[in-house]
Protein backbone atom coordinates (compact mmCIF):
# COMPACT_ATOMS: atom_id res chain seq x y z
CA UNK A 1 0.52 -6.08 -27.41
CA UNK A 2 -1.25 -8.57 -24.84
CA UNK A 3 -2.59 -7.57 -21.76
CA UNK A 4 -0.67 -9.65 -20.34
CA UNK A 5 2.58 -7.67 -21.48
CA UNK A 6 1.03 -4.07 -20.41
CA UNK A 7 0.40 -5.71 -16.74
CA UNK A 8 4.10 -6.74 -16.71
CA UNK A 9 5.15 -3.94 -18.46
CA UNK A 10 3.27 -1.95 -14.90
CA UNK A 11 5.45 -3.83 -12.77
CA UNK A 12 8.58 -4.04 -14.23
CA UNK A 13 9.20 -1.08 -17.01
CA UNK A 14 12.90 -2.26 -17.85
CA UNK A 15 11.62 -5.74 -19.72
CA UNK A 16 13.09 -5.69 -22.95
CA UNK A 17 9.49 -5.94 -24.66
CA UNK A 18 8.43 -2.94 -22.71
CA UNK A 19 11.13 -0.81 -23.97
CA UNK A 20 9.87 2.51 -25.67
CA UNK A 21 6.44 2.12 -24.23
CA UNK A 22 5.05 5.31 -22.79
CA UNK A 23 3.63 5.95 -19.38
CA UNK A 24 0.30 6.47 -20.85
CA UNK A 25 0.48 3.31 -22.58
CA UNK A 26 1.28 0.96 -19.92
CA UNK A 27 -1.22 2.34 -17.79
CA UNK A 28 0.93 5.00 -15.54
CA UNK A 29 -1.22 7.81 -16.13
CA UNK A 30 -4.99 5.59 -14.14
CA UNK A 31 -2.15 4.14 -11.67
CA UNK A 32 -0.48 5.34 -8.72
CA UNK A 33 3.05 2.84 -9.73
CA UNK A 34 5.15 5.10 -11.35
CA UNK A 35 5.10 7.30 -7.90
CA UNK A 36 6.01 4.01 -6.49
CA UNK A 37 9.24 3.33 -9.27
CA UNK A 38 9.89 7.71 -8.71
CA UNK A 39 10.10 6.97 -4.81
CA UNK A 40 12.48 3.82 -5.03
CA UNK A 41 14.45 5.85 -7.58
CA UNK A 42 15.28 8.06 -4.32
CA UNK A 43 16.40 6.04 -1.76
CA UNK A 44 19.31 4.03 -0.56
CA UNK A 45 19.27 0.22 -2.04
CA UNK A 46 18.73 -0.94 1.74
CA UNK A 47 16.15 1.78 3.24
CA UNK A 48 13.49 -0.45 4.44
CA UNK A 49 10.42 1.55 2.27
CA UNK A 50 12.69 1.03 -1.08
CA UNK A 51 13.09 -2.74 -0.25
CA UNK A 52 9.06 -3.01 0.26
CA UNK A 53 8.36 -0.97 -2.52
CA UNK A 54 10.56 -3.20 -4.58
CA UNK A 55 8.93 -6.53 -3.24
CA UNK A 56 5.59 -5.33 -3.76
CA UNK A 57 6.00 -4.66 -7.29
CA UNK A 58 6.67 -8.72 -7.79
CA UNK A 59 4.49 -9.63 -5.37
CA UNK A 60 1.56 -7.03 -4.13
CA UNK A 61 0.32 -5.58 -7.18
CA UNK A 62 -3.61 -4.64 -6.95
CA UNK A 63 -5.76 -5.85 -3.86
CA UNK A 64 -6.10 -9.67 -5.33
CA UNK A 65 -2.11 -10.15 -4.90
CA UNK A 66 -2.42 -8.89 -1.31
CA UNK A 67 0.47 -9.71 0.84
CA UNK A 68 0.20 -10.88 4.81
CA UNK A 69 1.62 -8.16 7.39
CA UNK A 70 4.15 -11.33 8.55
CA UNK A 71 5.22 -11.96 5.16
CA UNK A 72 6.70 -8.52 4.44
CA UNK A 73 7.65 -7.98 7.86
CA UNK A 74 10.09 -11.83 7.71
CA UNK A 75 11.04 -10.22 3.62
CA UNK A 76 12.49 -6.83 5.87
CA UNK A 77 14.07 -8.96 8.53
CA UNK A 78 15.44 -11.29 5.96
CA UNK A 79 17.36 -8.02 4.68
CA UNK A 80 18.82 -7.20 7.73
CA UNK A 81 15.95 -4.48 8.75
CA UNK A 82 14.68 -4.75 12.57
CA UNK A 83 11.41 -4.08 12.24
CA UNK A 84 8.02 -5.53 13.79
CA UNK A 85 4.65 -5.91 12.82
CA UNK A 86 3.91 -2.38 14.58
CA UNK A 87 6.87 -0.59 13.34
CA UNK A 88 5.80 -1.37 9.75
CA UNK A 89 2.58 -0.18 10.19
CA UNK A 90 3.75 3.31 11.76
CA UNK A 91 6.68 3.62 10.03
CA UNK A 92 6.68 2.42 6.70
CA UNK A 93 2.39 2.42 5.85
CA UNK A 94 2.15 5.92 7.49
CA UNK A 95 4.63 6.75 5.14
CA UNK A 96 2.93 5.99 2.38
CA UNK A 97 -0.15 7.24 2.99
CA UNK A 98 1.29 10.75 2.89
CA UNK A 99 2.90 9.98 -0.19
CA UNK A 100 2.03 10.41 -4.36
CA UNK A 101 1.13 6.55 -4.12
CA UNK A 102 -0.41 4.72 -1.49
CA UNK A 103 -0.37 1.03 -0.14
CA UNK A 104 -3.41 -0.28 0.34
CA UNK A 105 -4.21 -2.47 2.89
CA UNK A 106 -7.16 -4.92 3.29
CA UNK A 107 -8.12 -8.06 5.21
CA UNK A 108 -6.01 -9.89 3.60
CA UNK A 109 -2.98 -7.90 3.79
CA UNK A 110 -1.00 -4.87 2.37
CA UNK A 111 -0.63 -4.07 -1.46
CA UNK A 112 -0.01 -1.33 -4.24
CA UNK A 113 -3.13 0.44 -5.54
CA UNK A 114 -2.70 0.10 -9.29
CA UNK A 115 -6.27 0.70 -10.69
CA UNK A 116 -9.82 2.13 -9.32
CA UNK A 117 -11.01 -0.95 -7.98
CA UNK A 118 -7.80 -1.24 -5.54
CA UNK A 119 -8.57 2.50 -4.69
CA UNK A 120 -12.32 1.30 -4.03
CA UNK A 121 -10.98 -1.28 -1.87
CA UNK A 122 -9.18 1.02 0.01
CA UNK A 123 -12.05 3.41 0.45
CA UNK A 124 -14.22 0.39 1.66
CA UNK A 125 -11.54 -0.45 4.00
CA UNK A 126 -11.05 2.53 5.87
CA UNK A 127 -15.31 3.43 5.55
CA UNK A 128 -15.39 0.45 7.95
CA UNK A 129 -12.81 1.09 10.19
CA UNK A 130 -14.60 4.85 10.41
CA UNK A 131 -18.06 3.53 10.98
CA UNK A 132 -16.30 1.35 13.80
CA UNK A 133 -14.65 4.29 15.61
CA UNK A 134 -17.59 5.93 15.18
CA UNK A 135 -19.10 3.37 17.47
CA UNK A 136 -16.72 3.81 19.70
CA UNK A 137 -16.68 7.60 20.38
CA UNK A 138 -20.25 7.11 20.94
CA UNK A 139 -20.06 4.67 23.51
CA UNK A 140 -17.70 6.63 25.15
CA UNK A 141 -19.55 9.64 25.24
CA UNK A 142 -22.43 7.53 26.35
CA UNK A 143 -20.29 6.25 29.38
CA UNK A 144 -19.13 9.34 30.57
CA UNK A 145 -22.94 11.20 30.25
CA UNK A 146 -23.76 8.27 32.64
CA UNK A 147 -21.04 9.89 35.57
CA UNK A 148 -22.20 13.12 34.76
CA UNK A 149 -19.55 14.46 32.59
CA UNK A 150 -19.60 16.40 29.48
CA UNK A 151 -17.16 15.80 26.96
């Protein structure tokens, strides 16, 4: 069996040549996708985190297949879900995040975590958006030592 196959096989387990393989074999056990395929197994055909879970297997799979914020948001719309850029991102991605899989999310856009180096990504990602903050609270703290407060 080709890698090839087993990387199919992780996105879409009903293929006819990945019929009988095992979890382990296809990679579920280092992978956070078959949360993803138990959480779209539980929700209505038109709830708006089933129809981006669904996308993202064909499309965002690992951080190299990374998908734009606009492009899922115009998939959702496109399926009759009124959503925007900001309800995504505090509806749907804070979702996740509390979930048994996670979507990543990176410069270049939102996508599944399917092996350790997505996960790293991920880690990276929000290390720099900590550092930043970071930054911030001090400046802040800075700025309000300088009007005599203590905060």
């Amino acid at each position: 069996m080709g890698v090839f196959v087993l990387h199919r096989c992780r996105i879409d387990r009903y293929l006819p040549q990945c019929q009988g393989m095992t979890e382990k074999k296809i990679g579920g056990i280092l992978s956070f996708l078959p949360a993803v395929r138990r959480k779209i197994n539980t929700l209505d055909p038109r709830d708006p985190m089933r129809l981006t879970l669904q996308h993202s297997l064909v499309t965002a799979v690992g951080r190299n297949n990374a998908v734009p914020l606009r492009a899922l948001v115009t998939y959702l719309r496109r399926r009759g879900v009124d959503i925007t850029p900001t309800g995504f991102q505090q509806t749907i991605l804070a979702e996740s995040r509390g979930a048994d899989f996670f979507i990543g999310s990176s410069r270049r856009g939102y996508f599944l975590i399917d092996t350790l180096a997505d996960a790293r990504e991920m880690r990276d990602f929000y290390e720099r958006r900590i550092r930043a903050e970071q930054q911030n609270l001090r400046n802040l703290m800075r700025q309000a030592r300088r009007v005599g407060w203590n905060i």
